[in-house]
PDB file of N, CA and C in Angstrom:
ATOM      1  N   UNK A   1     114.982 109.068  90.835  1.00  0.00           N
ATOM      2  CA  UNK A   1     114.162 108.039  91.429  1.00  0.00           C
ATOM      3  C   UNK A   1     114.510 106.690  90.815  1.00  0.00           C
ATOM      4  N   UNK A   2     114.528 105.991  91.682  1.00  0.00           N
ATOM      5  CA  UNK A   2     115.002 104.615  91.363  1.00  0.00           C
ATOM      6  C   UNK A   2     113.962 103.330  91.083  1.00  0.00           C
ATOM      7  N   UNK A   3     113.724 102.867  90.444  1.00  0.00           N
ATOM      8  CA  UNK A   3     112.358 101.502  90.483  1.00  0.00           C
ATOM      9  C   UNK A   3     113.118 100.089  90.710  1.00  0.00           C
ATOM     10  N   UNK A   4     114.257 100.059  90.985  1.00  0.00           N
ATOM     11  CA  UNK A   4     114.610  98.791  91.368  1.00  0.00           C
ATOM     12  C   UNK A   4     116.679  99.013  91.216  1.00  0.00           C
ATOM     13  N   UNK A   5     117.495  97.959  90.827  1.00  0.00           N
ATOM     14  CA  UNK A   5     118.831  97.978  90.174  1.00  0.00           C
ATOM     15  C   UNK A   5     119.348  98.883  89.685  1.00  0.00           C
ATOM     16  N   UNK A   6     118.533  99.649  88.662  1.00  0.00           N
ATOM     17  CA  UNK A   6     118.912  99.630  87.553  1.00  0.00           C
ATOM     18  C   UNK A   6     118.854 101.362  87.857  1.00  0.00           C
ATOM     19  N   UNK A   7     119.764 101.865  87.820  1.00  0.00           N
ATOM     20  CA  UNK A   7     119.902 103.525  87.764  1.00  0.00           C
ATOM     21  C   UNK A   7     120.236 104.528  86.757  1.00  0.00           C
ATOM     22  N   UNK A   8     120.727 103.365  85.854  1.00  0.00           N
ATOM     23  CA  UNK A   8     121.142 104.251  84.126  1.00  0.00           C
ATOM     24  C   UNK A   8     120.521 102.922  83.638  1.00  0.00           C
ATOM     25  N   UNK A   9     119.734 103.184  82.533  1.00  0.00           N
ATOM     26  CA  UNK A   9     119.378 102.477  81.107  1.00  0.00           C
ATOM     27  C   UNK A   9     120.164 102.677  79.989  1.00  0.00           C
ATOM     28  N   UNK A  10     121.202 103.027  79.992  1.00  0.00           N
ATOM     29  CA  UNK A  10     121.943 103.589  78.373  1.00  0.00           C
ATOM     30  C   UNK A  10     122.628 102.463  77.868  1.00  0.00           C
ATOM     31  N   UNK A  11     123.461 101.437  79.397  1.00  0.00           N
ATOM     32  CA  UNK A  11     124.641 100.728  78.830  1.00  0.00           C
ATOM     33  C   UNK A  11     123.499  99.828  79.275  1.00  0.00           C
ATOM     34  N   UNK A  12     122.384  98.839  78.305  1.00  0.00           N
ATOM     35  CA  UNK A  12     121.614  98.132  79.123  1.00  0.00           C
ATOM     36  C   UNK A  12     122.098  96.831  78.598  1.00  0.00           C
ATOM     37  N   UNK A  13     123.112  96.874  77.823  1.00  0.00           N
ATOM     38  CA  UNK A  13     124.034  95.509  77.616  1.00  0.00           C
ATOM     39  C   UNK A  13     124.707  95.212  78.512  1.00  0.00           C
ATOM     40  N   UNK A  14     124.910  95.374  79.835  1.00  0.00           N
ATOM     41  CA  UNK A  14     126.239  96.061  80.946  1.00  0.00           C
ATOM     42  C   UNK A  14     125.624  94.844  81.701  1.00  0.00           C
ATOM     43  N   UNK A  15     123.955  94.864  82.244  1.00  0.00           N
ATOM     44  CA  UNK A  15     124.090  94.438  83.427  1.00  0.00           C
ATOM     45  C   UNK A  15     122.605  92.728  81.990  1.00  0.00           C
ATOM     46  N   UNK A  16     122.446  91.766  83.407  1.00  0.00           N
ATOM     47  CA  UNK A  16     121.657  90.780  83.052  1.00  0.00           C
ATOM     48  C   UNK A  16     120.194  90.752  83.521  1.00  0.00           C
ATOM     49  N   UNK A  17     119.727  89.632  83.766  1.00  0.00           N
ATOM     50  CA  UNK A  17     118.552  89.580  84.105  1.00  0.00           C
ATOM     51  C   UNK A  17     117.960  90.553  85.433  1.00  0.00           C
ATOM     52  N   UNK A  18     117.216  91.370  84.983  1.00  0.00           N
ATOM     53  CA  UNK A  18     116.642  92.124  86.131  1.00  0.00           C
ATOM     54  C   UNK A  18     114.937  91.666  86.848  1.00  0.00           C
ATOM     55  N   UNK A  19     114.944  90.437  86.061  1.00  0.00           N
ATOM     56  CA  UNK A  19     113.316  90.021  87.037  1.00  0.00           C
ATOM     57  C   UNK A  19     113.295  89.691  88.351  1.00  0.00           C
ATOM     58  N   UNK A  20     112.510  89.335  89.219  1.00  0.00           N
ATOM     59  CA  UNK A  20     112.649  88.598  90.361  1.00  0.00           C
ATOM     60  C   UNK A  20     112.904  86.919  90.732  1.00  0.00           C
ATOM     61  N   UNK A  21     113.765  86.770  91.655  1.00  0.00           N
ATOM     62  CA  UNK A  21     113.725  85.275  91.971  1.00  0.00           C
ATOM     63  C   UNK A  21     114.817  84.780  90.517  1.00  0.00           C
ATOM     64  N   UNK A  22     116.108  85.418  90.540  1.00  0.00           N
ATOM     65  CA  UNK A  22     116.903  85.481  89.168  1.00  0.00           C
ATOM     66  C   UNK A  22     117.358  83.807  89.451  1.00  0.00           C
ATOM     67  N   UNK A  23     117.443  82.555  89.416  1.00  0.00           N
ATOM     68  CA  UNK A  23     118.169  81.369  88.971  1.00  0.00           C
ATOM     69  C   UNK A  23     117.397  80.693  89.957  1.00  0.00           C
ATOM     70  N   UNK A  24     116.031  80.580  90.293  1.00  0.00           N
ATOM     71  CA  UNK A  24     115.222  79.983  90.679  1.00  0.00           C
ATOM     72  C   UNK A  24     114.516  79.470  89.784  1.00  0.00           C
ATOM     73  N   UNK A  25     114.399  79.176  88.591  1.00  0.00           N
ATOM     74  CA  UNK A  25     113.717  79.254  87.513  1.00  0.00           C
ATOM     75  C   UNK A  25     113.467  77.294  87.304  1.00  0.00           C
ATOM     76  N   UNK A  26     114.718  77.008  87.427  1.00  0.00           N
ATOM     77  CA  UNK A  26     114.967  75.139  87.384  1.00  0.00           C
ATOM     78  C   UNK A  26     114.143  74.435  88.846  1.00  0.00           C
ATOM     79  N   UNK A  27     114.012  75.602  90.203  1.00  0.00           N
ATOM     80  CA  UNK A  27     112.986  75.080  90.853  1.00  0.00           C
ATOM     81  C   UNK A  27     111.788  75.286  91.376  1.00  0.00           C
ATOM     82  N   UNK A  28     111.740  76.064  90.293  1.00  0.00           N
ATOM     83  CA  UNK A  28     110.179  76.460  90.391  1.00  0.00           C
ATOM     84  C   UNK A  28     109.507  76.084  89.559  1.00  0.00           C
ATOM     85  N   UNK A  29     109.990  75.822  88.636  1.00  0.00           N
ATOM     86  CA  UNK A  29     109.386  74.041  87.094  1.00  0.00           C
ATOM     87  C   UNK A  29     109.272  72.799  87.853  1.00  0.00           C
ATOM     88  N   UNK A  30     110.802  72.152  88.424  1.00  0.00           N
ATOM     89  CA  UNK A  30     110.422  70.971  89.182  1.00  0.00           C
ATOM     90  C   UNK A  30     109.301  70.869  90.469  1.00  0.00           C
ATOM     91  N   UNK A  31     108.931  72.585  90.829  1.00  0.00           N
ATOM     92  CA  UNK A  31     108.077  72.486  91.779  1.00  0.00           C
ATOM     93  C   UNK A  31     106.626  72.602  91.355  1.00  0.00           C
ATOM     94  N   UNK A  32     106.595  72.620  90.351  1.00  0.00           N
ATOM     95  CA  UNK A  32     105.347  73.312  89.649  1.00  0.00           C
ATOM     96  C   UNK A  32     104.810  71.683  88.809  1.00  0.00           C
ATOM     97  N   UNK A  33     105.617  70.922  88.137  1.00  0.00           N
ATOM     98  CA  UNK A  33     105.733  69.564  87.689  1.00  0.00           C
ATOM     99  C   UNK A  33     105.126  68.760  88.813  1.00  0.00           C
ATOM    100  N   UNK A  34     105.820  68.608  89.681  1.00  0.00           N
ATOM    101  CA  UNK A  34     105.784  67.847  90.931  1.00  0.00           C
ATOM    102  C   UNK A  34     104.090  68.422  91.270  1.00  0.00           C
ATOM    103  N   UNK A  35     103.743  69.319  91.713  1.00  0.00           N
ATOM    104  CA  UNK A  35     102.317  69.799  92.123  1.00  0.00           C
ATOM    105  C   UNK A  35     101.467  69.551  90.724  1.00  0.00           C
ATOM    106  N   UNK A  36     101.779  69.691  89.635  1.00  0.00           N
ATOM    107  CA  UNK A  36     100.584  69.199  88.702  1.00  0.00           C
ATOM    108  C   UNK A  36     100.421  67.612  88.706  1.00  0.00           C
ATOM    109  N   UNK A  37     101.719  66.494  89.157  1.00  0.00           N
ATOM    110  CA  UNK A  37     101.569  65.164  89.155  1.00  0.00           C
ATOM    111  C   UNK A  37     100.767  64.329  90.261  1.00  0.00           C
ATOM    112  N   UNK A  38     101.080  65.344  91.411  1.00  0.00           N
ATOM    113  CA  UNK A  38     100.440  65.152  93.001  1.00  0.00           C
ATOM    114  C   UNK A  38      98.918  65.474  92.335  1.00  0.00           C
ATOM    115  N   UNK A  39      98.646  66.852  92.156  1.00  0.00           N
ATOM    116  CA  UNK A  39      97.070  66.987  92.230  1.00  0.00           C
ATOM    117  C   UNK A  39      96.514  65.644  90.745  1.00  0.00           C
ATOM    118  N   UNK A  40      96.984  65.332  89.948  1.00  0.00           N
ATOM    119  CA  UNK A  40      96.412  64.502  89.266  1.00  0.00           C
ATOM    120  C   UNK A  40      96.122  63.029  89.420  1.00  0.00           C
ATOM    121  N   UNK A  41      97.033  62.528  90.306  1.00  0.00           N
ATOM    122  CA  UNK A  41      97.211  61.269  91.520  1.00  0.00           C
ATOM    123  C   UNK A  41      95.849  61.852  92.372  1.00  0.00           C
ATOM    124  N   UNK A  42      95.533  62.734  92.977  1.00  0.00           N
ATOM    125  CA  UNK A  42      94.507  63.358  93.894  1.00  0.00           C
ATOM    126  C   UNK A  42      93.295  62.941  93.451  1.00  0.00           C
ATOM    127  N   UNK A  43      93.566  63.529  91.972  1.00  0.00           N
ATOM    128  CA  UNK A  43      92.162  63.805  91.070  1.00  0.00           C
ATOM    129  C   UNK A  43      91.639  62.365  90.644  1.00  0.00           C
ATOM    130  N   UNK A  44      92.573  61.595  90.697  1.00  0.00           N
ATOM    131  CA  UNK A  44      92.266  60.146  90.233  1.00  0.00           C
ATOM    132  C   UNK A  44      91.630  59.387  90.999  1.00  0.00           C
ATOM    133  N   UNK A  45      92.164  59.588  92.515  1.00  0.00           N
ATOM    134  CA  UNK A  45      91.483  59.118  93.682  1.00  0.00           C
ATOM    135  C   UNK A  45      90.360  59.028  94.241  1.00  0.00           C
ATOM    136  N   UNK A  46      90.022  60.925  94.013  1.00  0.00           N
ATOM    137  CA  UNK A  46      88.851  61.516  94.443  1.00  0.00           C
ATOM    138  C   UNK A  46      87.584  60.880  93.129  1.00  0.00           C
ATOM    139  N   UNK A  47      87.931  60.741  92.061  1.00  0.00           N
ATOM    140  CA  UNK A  47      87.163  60.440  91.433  1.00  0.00           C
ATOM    141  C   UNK A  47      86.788  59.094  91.278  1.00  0.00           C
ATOM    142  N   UNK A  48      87.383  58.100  91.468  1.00  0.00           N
ATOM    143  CA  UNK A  48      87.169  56.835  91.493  1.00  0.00           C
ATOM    144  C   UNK A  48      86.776  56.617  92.400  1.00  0.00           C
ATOM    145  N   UNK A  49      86.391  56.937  93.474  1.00  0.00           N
ATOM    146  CA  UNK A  49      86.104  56.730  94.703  1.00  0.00           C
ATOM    147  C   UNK A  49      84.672  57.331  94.314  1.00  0.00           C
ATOM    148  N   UNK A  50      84.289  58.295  94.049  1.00  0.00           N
ATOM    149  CA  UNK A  50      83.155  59.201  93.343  1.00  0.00           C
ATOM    150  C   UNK A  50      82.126  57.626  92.715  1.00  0.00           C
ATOM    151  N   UNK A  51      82.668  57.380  91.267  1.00  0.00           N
ATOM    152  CA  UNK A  51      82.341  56.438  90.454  1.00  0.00           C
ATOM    153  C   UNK A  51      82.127  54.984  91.183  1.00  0.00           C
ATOM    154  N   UNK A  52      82.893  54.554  91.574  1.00  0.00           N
ATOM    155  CA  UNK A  52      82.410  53.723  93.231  1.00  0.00           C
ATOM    156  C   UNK A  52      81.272  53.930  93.835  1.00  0.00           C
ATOM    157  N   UNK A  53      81.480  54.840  94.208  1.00  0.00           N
ATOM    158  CA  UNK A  53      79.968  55.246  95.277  1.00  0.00           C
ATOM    159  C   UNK A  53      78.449  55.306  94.137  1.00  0.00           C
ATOM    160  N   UNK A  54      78.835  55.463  93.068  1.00  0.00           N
ATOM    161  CA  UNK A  54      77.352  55.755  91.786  1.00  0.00           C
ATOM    162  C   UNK A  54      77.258  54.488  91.290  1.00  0.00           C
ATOM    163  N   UNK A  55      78.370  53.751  91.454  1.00  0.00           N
ATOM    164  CA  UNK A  55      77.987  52.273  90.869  1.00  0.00           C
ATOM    165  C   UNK A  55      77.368  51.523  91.658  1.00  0.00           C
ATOM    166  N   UNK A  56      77.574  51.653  92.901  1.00  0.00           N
ATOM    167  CA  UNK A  56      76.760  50.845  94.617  1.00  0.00           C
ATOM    168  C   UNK A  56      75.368  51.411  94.444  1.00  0.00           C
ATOM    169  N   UNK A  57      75.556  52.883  94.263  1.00  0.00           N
ATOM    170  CA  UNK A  57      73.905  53.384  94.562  1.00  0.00           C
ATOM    171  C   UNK A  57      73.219  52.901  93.196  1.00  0.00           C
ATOM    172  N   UNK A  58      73.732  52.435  91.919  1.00  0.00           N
ATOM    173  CA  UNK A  58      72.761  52.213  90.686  1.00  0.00           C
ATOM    174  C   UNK A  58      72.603  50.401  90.965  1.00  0.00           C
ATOM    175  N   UNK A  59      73.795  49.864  91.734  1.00  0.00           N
ATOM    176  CA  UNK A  59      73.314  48.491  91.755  1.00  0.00           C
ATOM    177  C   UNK A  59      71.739  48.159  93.175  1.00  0.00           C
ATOM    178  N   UNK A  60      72.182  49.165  93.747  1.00  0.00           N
ATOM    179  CA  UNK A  60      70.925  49.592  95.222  1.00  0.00           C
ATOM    180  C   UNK A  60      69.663  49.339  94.574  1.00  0.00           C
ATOM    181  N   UNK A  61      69.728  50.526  93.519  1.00  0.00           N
ATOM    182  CA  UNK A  61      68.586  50.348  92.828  1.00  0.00           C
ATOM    183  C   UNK A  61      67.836  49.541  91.912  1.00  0.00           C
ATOM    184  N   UNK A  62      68.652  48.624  91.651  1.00  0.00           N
ATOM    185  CA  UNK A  62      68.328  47.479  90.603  1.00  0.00           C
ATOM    186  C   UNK A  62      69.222  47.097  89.315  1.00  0.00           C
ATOM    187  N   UNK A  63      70.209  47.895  89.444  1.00  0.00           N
ATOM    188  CA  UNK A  63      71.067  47.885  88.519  1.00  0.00           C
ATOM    189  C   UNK A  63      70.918  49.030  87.224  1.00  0.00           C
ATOM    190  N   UNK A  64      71.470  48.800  86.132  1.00  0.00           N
ATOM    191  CA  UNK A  64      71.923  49.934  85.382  1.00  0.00           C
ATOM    192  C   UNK A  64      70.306  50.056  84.150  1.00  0.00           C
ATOM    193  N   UNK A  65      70.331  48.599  83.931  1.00  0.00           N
ATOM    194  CA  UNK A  65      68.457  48.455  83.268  1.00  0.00           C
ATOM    195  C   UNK A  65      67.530  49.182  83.902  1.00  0.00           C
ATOM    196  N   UNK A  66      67.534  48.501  85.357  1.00  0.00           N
ATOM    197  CA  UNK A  66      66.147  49.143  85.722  1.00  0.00           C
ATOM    198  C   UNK A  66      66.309  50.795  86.236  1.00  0.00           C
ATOM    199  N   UNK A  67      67.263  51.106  86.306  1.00  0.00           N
ATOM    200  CA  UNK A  67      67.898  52.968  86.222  1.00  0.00           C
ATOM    201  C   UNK A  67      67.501  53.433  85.062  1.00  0.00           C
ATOM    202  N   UNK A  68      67.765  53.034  84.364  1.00  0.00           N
ATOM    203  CA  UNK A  68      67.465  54.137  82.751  1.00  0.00           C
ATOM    204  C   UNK A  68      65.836  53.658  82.354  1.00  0.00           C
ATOM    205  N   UNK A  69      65.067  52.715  82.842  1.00  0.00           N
ATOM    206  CA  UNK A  69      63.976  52.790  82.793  1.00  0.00           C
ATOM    207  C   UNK A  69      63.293  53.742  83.563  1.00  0.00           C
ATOM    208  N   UNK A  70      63.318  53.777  84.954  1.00  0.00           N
ATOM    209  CA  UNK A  70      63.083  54.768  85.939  1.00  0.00           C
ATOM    210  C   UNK A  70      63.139  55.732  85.235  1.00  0.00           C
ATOM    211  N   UNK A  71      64.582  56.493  84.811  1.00  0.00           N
ATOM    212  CA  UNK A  71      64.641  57.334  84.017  1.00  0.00           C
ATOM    213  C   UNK A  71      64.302  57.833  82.786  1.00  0.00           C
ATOM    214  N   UNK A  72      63.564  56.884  82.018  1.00  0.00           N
ATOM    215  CA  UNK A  72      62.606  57.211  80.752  1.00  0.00           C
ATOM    216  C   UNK A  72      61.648  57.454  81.610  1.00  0.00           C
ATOM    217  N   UNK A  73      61.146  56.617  82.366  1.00  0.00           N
ATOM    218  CA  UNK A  73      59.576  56.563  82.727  1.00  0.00           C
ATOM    219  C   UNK A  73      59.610  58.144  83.259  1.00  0.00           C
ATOM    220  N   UNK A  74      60.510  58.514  83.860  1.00  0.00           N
ATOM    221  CA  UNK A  74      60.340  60.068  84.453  1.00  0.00           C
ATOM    222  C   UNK A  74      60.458  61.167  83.452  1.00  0.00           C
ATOM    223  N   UNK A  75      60.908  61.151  82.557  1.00  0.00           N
ATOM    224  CA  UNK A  75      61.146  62.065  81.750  1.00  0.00           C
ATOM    225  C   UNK A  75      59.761  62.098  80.440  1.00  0.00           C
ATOM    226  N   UNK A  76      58.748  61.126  80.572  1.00  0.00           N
ATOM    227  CA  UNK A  76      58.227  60.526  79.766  1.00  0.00           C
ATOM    228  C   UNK A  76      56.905  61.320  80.427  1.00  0.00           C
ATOM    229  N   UNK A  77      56.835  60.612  81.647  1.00  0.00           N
ATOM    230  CA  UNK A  77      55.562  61.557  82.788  1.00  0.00           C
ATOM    231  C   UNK A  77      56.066  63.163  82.220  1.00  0.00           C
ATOM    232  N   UNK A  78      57.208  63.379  82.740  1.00  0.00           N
ATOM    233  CA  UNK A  78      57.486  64.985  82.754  1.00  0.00           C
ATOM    234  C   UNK A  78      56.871  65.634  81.272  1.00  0.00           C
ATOM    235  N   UNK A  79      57.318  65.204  80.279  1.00  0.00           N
ATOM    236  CA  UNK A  79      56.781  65.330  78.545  1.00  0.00           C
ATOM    237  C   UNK A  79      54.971  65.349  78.988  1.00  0.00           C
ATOM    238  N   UNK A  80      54.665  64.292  79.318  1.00  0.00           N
ATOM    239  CA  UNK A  80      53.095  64.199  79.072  1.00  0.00           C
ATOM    240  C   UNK A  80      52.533  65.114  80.383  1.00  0.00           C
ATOM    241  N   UNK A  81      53.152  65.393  81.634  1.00  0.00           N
ATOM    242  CA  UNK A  81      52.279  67.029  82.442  1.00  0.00           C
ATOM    243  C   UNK A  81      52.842  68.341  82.032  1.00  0.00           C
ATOM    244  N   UNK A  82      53.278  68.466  80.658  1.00  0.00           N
ATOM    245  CA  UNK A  82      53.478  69.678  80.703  1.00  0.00           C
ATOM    246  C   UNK A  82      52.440  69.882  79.475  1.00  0.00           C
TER     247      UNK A  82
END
């Protein structure tokens, strides 16, 4: 029974690499490089655009002062009904 190439193991100096996808190796790094640089360009986008949109909605509200007051005052109620 055979599991792949390789039909004797004795002379296993004889033959080379037996993995899959043998001298694909140089483009499947540059492809793998290339997709971690794309999704991080992505990630930069999606998020600044994110941070954008929270800075409009905290200036909506009165700006970044009267936000973290809101936000004591709520957490302050919450402390004193429990």
């Amino acid at each position: 029974m055979s599991t792949g190439l390789v039909d004797n193991w004795l002379n296993i100096d004889t033959f080379g690499p037996i993995y899959p996808f043998v001298g694909s190796e140089g483009f499947l790094a540059v492809l793998g490089i290339a997709f971690w640089i794309i999704w991080h360009v992505w990630q930069m986008k999606k998020e600044k655009a994110e941070f954008e949109k929270d800075i409009e909605n905290i200036q909506k509200m009165g700006g970044p002062g009267k936000v973290l007051e809101d936000e004591g005052r709520r957490e302050l109620e919450d402390q004193i009904g429990q």
